[in-house]
C-alpha atoms as a PDB file:
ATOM      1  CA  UNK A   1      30.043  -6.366  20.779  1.00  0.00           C
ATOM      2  CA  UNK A   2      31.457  -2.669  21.164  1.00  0.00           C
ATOM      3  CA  UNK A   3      31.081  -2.950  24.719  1.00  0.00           C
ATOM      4  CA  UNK A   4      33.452  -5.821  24.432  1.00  0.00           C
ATOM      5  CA  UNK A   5      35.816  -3.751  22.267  1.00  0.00           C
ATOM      6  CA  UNK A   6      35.969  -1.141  24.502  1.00  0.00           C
ATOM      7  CA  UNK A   7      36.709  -2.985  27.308  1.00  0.00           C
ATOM      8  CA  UNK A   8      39.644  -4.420  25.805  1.00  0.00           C
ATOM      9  CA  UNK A   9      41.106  -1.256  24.429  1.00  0.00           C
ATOM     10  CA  UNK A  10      40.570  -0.090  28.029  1.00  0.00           C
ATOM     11  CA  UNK A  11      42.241  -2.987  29.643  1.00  0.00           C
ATOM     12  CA  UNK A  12      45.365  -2.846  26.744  1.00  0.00           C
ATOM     13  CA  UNK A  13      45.959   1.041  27.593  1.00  0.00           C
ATOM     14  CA  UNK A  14      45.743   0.588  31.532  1.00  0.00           C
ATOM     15  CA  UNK A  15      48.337  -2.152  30.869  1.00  0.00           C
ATOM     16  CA  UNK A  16      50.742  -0.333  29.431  1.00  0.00           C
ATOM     17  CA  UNK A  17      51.162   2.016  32.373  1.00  0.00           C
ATOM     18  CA  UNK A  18      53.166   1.278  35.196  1.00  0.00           C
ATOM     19  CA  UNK A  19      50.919  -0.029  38.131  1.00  0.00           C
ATOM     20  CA  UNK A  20      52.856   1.102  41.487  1.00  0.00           C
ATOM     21  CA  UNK A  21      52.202  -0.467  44.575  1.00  0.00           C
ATOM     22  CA  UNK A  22      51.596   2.652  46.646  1.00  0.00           C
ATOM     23  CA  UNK A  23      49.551   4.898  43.992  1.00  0.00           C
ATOM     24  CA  UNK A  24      49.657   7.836  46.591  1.00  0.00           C
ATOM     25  CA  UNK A  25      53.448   7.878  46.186  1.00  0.00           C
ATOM     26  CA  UNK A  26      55.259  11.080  44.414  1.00  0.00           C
ATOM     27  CA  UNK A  27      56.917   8.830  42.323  1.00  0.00           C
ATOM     28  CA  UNK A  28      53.637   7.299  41.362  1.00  0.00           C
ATOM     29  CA  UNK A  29      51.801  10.665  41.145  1.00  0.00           C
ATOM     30  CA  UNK A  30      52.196  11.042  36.995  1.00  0.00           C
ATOM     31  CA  UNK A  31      50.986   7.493  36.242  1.00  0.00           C
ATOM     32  CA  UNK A  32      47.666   7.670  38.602  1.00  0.00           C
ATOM     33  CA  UNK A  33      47.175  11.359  37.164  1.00  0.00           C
ATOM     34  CA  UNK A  34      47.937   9.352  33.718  1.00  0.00           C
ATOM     35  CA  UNK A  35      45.565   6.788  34.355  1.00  0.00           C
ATOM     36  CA  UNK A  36      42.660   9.037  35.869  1.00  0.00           C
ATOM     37  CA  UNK A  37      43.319  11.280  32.681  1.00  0.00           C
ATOM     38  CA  UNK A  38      42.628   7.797  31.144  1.00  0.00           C
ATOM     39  CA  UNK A  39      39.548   6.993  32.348  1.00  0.00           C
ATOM     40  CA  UNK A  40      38.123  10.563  32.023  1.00  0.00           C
ATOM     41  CA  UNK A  41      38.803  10.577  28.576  1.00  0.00           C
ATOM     42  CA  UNK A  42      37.271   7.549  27.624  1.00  0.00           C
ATOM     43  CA  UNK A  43      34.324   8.189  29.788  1.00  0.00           C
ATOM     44  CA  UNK A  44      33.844  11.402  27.809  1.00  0.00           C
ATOM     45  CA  UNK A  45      34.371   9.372  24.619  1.00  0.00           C
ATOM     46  CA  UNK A  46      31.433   7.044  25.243  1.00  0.00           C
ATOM     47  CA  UNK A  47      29.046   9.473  26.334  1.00  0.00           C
ATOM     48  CA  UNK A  48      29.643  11.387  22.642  1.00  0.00           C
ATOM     49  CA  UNK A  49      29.015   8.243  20.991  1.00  0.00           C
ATOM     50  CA  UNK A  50      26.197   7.394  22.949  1.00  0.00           C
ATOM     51  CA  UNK A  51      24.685  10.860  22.230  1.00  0.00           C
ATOM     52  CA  UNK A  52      25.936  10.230  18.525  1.00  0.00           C
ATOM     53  CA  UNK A  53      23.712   7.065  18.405  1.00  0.00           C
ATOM     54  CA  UNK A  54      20.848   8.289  20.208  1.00  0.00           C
ATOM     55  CA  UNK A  55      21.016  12.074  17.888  1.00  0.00           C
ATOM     56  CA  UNK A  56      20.914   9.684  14.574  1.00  0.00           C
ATOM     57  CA  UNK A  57      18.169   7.965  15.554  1.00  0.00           C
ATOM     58  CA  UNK A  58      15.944  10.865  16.627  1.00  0.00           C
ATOM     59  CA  UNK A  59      17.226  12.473  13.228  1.00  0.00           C
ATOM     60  CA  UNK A  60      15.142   9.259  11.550  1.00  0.00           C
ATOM     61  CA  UNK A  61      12.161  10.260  13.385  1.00  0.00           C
ATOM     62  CA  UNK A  62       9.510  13.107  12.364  1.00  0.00           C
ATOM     63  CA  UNK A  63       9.545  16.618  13.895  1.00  0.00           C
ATOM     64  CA  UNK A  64       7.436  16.409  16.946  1.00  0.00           C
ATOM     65  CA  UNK A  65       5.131  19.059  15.496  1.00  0.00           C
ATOM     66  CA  UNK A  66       4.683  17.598  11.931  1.00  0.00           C
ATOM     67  CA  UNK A  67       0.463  16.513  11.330  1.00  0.00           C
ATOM     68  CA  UNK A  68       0.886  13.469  10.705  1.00  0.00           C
ATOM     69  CA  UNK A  69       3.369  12.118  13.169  1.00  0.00           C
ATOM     70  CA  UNK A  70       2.270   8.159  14.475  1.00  0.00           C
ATOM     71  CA  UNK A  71       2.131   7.978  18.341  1.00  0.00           C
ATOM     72  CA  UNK A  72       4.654   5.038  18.211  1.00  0.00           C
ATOM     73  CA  UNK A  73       7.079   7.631  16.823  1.00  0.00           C
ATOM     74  CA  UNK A  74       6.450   9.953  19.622  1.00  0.00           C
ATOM     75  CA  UNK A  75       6.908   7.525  22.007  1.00  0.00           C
ATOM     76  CA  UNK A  76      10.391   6.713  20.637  1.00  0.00           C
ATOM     77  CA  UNK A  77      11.392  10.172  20.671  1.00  0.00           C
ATOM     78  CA  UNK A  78      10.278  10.337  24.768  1.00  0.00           C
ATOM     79  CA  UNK A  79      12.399   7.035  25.265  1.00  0.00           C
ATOM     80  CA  UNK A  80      15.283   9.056  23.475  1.00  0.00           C
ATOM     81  CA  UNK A  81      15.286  11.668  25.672  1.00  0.00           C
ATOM     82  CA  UNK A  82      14.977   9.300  29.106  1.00  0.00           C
ATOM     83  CA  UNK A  83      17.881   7.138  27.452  1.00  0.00           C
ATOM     84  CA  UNK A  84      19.990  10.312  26.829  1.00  0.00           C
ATOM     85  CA  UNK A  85      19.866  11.178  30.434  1.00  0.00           C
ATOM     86  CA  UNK A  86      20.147   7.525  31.585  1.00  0.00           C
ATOM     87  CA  UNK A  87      23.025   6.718  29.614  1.00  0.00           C
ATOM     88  CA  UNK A  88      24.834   9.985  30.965  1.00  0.00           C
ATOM     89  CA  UNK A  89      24.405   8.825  34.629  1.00  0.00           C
ATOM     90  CA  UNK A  90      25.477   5.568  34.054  1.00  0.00           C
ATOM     91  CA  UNK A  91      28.433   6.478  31.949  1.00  0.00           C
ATOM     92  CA  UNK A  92      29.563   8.887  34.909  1.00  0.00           C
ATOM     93  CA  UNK A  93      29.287   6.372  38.006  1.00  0.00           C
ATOM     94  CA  UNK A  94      31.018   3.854  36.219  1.00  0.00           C
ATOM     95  CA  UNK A  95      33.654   6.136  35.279  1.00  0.00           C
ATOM     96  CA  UNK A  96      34.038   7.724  38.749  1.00  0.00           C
ATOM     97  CA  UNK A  97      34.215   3.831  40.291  1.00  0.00           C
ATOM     98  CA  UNK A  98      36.815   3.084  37.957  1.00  0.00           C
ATOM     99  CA  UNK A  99      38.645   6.022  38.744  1.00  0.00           C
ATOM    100  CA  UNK A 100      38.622   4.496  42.517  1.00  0.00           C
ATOM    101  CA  UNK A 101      39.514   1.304  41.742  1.00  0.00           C
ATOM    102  CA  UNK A 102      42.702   2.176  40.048  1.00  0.00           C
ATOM    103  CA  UNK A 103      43.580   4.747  42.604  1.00  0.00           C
ATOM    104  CA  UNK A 104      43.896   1.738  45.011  1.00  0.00           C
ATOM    105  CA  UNK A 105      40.449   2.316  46.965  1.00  0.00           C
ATOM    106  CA  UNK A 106      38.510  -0.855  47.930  1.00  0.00           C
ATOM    107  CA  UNK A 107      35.101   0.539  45.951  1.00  0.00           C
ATOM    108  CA  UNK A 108      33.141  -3.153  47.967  1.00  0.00           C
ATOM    109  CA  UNK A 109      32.586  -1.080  51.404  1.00  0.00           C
ATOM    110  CA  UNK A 110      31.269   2.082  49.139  1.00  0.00           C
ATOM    111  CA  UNK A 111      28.826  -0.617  47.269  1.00  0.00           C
ATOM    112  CA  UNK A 112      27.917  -1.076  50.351  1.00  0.00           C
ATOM    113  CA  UNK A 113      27.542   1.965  52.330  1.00  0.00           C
ATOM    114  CA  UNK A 114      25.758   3.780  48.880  1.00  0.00           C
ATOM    115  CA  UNK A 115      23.153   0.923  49.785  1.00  0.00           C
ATOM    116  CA  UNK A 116      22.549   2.204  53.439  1.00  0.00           C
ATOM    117  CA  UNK A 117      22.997   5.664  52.200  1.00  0.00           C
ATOM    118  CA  UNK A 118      20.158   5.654  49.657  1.00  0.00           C
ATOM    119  CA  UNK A 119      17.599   4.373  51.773  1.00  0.00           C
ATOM    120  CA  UNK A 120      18.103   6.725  54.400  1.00  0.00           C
ATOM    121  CA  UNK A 121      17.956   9.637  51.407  1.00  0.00           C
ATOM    122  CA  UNK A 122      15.139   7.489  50.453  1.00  0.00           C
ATOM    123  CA  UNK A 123      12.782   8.494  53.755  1.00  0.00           C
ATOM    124  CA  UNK A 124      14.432  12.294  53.583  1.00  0.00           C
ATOM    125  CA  UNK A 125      13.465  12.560  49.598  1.00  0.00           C
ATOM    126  CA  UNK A 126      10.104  11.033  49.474  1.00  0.00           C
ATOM    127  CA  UNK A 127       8.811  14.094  46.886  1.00  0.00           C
ATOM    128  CA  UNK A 128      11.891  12.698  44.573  1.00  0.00           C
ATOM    129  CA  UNK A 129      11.211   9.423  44.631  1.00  0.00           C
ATOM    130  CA  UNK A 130       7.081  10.179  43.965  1.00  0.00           C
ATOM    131  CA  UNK A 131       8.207  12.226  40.853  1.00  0.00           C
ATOM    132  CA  UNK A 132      11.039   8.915  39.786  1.00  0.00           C
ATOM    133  CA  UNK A 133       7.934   6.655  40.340  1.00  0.00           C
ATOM    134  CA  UNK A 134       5.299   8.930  38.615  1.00  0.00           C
ATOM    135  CA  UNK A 135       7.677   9.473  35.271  1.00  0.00           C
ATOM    136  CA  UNK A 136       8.576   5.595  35.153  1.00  0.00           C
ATOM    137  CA  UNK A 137       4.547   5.203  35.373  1.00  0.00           C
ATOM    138  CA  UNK A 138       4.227   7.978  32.568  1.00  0.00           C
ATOM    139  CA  UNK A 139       6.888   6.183  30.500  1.00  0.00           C
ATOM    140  CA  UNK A 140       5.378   2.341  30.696  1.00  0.00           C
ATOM    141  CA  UNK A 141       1.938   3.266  30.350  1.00  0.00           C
ATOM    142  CA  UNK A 142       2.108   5.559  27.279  1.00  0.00           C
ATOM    143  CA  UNK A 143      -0.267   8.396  28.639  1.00  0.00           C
ATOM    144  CA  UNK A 144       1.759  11.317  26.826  1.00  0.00           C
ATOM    145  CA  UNK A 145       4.928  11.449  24.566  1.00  0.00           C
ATOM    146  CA  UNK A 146       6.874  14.664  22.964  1.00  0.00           C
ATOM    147  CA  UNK A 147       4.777  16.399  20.779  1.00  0.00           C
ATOM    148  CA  UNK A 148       1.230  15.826  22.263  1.00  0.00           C
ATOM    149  CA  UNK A 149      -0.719  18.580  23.884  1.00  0.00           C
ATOM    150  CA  UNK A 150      -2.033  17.904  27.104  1.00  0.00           C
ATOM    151  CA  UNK A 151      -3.839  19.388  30.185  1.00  0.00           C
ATOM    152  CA  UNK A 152      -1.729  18.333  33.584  1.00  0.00           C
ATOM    153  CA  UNK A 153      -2.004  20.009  36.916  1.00  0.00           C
ATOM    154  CA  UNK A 154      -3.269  23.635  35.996  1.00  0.00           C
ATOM    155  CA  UNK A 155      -0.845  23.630  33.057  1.00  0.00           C
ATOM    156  CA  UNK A 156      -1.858  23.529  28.909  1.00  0.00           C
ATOM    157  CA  UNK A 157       0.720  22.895  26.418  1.00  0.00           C
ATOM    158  CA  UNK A 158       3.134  20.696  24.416  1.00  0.00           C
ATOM    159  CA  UNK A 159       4.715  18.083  25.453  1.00  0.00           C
ATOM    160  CA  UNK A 160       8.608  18.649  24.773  1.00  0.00           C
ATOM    161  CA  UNK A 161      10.195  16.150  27.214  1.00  0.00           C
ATOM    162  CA  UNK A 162       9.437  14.039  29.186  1.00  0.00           C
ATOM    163  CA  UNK A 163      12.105  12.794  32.157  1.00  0.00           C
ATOM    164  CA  UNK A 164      11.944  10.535  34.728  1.00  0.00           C
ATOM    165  CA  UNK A 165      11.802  12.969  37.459  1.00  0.00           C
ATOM    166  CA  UNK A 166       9.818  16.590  35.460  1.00  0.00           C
ATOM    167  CA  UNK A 167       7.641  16.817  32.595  1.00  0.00           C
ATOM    168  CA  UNK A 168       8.086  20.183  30.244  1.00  0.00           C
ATOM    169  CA  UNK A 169       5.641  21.808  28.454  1.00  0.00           C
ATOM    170  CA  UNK A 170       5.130  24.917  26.182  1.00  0.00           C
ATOM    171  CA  UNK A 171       2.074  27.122  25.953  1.00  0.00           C
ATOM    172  CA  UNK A 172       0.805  28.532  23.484  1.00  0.00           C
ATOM    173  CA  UNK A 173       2.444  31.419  24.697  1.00  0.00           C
ATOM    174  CA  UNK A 174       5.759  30.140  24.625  1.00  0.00           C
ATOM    175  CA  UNK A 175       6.362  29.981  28.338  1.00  0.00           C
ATOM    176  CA  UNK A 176       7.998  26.860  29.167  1.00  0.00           C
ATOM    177  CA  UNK A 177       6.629  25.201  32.208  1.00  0.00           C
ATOM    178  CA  UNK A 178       8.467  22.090  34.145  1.00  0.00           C
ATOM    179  CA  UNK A 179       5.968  20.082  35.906  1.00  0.00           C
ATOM    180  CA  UNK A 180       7.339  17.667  38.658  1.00  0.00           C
ATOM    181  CA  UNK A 181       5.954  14.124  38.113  1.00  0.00           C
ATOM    182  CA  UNK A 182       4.435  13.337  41.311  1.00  0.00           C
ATOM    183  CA  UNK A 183       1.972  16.545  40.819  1.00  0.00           C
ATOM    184  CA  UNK A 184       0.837  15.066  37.602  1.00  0.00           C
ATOM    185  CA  UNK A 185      -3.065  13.576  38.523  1.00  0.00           C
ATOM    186  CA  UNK A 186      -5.223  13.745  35.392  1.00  0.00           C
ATOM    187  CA  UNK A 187      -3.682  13.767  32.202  1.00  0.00           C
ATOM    188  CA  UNK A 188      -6.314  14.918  29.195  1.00  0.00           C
ATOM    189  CA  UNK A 189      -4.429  14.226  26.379  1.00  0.00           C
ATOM    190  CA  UNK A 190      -5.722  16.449  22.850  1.00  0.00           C
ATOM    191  CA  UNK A 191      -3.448  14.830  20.720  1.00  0.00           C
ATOM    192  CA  UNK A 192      -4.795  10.859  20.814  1.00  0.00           C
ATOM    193  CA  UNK A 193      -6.520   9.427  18.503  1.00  0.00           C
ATOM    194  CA  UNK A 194      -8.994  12.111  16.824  1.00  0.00           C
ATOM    195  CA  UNK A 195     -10.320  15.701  18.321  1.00  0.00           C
ATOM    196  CA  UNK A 196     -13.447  17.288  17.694  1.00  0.00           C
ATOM    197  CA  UNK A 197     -13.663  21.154  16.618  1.00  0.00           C
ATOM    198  CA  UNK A 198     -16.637  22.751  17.695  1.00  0.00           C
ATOM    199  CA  UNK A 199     -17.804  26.676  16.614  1.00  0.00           C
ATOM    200  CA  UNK A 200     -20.676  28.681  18.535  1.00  0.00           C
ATOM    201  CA  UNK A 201     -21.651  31.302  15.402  1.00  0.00           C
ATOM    202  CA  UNK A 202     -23.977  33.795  16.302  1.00  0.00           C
ATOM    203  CA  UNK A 203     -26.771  34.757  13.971  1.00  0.00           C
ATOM    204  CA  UNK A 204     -27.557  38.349  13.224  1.00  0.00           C
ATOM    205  CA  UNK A 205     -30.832  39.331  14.208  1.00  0.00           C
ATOM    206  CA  UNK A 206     -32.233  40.075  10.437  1.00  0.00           C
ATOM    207  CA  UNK A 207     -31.468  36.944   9.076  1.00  0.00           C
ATOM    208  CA  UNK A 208     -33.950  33.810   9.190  1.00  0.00           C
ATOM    209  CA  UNK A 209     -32.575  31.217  11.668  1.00  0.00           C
ATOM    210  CA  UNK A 210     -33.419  28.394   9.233  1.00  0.00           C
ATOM    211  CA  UNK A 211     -31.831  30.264   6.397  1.00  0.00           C
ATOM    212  CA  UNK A 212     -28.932  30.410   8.708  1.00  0.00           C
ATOM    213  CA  UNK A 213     -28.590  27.188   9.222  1.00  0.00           C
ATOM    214  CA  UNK A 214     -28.954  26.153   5.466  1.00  0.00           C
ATOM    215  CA  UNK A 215     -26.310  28.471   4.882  1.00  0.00           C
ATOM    216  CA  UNK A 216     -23.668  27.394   7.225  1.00  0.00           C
ATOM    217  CA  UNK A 217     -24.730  23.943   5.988  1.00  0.00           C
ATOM    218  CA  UNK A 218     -23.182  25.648   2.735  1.00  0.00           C
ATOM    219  CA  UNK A 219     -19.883  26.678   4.341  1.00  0.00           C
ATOM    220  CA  UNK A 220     -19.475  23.755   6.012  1.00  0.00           C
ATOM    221  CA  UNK A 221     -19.558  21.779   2.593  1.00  0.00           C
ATOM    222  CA  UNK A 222     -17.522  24.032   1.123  1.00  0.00           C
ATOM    223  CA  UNK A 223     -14.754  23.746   3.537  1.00  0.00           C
ATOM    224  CA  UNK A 224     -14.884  20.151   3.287  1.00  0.00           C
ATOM    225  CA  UNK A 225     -14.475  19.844  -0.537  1.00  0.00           C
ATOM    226  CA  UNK A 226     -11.643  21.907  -0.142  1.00  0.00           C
ATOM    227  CA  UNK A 227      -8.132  19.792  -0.780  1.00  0.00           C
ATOM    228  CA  UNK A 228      -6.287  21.890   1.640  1.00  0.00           C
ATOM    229  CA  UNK A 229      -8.584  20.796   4.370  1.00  0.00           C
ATOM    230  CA  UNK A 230      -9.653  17.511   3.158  1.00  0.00           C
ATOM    231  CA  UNK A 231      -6.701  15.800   5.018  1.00  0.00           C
ATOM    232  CA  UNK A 232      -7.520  17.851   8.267  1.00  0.00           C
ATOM    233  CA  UNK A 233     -10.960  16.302   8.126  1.00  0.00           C
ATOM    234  CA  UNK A 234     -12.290  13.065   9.127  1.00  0.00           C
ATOM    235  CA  UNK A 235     -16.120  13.622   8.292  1.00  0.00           C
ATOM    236  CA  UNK A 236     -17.717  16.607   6.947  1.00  0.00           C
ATOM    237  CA  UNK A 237     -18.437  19.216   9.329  1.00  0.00           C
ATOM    238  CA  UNK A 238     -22.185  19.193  11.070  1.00  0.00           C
ATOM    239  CA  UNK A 239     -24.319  21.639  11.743  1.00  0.00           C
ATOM    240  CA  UNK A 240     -25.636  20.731  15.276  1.00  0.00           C
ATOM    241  CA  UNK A 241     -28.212  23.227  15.840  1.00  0.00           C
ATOM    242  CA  UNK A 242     -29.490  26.233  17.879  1.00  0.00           C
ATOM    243  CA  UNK A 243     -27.265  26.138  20.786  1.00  0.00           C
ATOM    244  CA  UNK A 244     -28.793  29.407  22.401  1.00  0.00           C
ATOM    245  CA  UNK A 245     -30.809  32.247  22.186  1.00  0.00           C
ATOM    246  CA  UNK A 246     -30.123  35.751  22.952  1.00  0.00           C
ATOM    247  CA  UNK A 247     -31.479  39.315  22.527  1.00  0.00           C
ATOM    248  CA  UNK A 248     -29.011  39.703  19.511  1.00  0.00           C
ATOM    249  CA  UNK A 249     -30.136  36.407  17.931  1.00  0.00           C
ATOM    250  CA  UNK A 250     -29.350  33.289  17.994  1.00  0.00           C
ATOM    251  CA  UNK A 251     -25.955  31.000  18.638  1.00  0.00           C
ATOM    252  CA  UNK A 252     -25.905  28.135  16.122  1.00  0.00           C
ATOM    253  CA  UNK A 253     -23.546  25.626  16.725  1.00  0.00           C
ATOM    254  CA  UNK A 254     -21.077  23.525  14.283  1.00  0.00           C
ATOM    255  CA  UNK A 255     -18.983  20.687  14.908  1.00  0.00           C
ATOM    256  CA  UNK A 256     -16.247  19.176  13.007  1.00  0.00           C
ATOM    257  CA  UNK A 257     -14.038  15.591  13.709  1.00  0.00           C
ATOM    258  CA  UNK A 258     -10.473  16.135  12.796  1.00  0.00           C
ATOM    259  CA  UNK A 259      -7.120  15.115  12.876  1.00  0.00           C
ATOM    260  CA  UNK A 260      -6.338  15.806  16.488  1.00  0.00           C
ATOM    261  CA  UNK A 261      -3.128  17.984  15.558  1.00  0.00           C
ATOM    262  CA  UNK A 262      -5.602  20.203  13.558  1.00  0.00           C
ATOM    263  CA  UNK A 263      -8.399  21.023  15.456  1.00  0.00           C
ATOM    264  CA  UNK A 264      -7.774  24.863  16.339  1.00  0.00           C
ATOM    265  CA  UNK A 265      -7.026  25.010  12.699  1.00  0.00           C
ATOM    266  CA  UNK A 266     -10.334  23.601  11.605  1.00  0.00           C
ATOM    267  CA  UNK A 267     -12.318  25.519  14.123  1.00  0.00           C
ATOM    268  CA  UNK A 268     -10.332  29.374  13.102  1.00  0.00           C
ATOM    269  CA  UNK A 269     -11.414  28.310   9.484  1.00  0.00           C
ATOM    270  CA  UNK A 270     -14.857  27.065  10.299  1.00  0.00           C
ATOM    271  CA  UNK A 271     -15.656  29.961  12.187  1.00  0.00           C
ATOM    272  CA  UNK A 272     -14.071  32.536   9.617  1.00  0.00           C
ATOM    273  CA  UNK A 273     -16.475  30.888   7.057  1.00  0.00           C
ATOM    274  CA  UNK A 274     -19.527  30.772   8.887  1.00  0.00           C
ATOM    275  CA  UNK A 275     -19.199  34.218  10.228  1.00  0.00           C
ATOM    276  CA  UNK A 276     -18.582  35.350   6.205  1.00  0.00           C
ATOM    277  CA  UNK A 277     -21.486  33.261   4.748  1.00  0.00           C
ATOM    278  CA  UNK A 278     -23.639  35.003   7.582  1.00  0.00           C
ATOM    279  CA  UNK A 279     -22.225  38.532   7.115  1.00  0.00           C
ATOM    280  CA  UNK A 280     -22.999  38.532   3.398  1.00  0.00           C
ATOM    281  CA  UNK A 281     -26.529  36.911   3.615  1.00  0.00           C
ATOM    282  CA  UNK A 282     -27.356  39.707   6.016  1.00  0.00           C
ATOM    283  CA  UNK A 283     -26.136  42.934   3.938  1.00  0.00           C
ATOM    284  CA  UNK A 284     -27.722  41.656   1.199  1.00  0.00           C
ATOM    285  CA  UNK A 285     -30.727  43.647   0.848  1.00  0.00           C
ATOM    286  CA  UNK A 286     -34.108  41.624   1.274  1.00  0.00           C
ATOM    287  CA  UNK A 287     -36.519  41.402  -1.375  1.00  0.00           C
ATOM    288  CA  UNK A 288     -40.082  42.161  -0.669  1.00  0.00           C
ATOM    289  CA  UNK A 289     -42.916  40.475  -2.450  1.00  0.00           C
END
């Protein structure tokens, strides 16, 4: 195993520095700075290969933002970024007992006392251990991964990564928002499964409300035969109805199921449509018998 390699190579390098009895000695100052130097070093090696491993891997995987990316990928690009930030913290307190170890310090008491010391930070941090709790909750059950958008606590956006202690998401304004964990309630995830685009058109007041609707009927089959929106589509847009009525005429309304990463696209398109089928049925000048 590499672990096991490393291990040795660590073990064959200590080895070949002297090993003083009394580390805090001047005479023994250069081989403890030699041996901390050591440690450092390798520490710092492992953590690049670890983030070499875990970059190579994500590399494999889709961009977040491509149409057709599979939830299971998404999900292995939020376990990415939780490993990256696991592996880090590990790598460090290991390296930083080591370090005591071969200074000469017992590191059993510190085992120990970090035991008392974390339960009593424990009952001081509650609000860090609710968001630790929440994330490992958000992680095991799947609710969101990088790349979906989602509605959490007052806050709209894509998912970019997902930690054990924040969750961060960009609007579509580009604003980057970091959500703590424990405020995240109800999650309503847009991205799962298949979305639903639906258009309110308004009629123009000259223009026949069924003759409307057999028009947009038109557009609607239009935009379905249409290759470039074919994939985008799972059905053939509907025309639902007469949603409303109004002193300027009436709202009809249109609905569409889609691919759920292209449901504002198929609702700008649907609506650009309709509104153009409707425009040029009511310029045209009406023939009278």
């Amino acid at each position: 195993m590499p672990t096991d390699s490393l291990d040795r190579l660590l073990r064959d390098l200590l080895a070949r520095t002297p090993h003083p009895a009394d580390p805090w000695s001047w005479d023994a100052l250069g081989p403890v700075l030699l041996r901390v130097l050591l440690l450092l070093g390798l520490g710092w090696v492992a953590w690049r290969l670890w983030v070499l491993a875990l970059t190579r891997w994500e590399q494999r995987l889709p961009p977040p933002d491509a149409p057709d990316i599979d939830t299971g990928d998404q999900r292995r690009r939020t376990l990415l970024h939780v490993l990256r930030g696991a592996g880090g913290v590990t790598l460090a307190v290991l390296t930083f007992f080591m370090i005591l170890q071969h200074l000469g310090i017992d590191v059993a008491p510190l085992l120990a006392g970090a035991g008392v010391v974390g339960l009593a930070i424990s009952f001081g941090a509650q609000t860090l251990v609710k968001d630790v709790i929440s994330g490992l909750f958000l992680l095991t059950e799947q609710a969101l991964a990088v790349g979906d958008y989602v509605r959490v606590a007052d806050v709209a956006g894509t998912v970019e990564r997902v930690g054990l202690r924040t969750t961060w998401l960009r609007d579509v304004d580009g604003t980057l928002h970091v959500v703590p964990n424990g405020l995240i309630g109800r999650i309503s995830n847009e991205t799962r499964g298949w979305g639903r685009a639906v258009v309110d058109v308004p009629v123009p007041g000259n223009l026949d409300v069924d003759r409307a609707l057999a028009l947009l009927r038109e557009a609607a089959h239009e935009l379905a035969r249409e290759p470039q929106w074919r994939n985008a589509l799972l059905e053939e847009p509907q025309v639902v109805g007469v949603e409303s009525l109004a002193d300027s005429g009436a709202v009809v309304r249109l609905s569409a199921r889609t691919v759920p990463q292209r449901r504002a696209d198929v609702a700008r398109e649907l609506r650009r449509r309709a509104r153009s089928w409707l425009a040029r049925a009511s310029a045209a000048p009406t023939s009278h018998a």
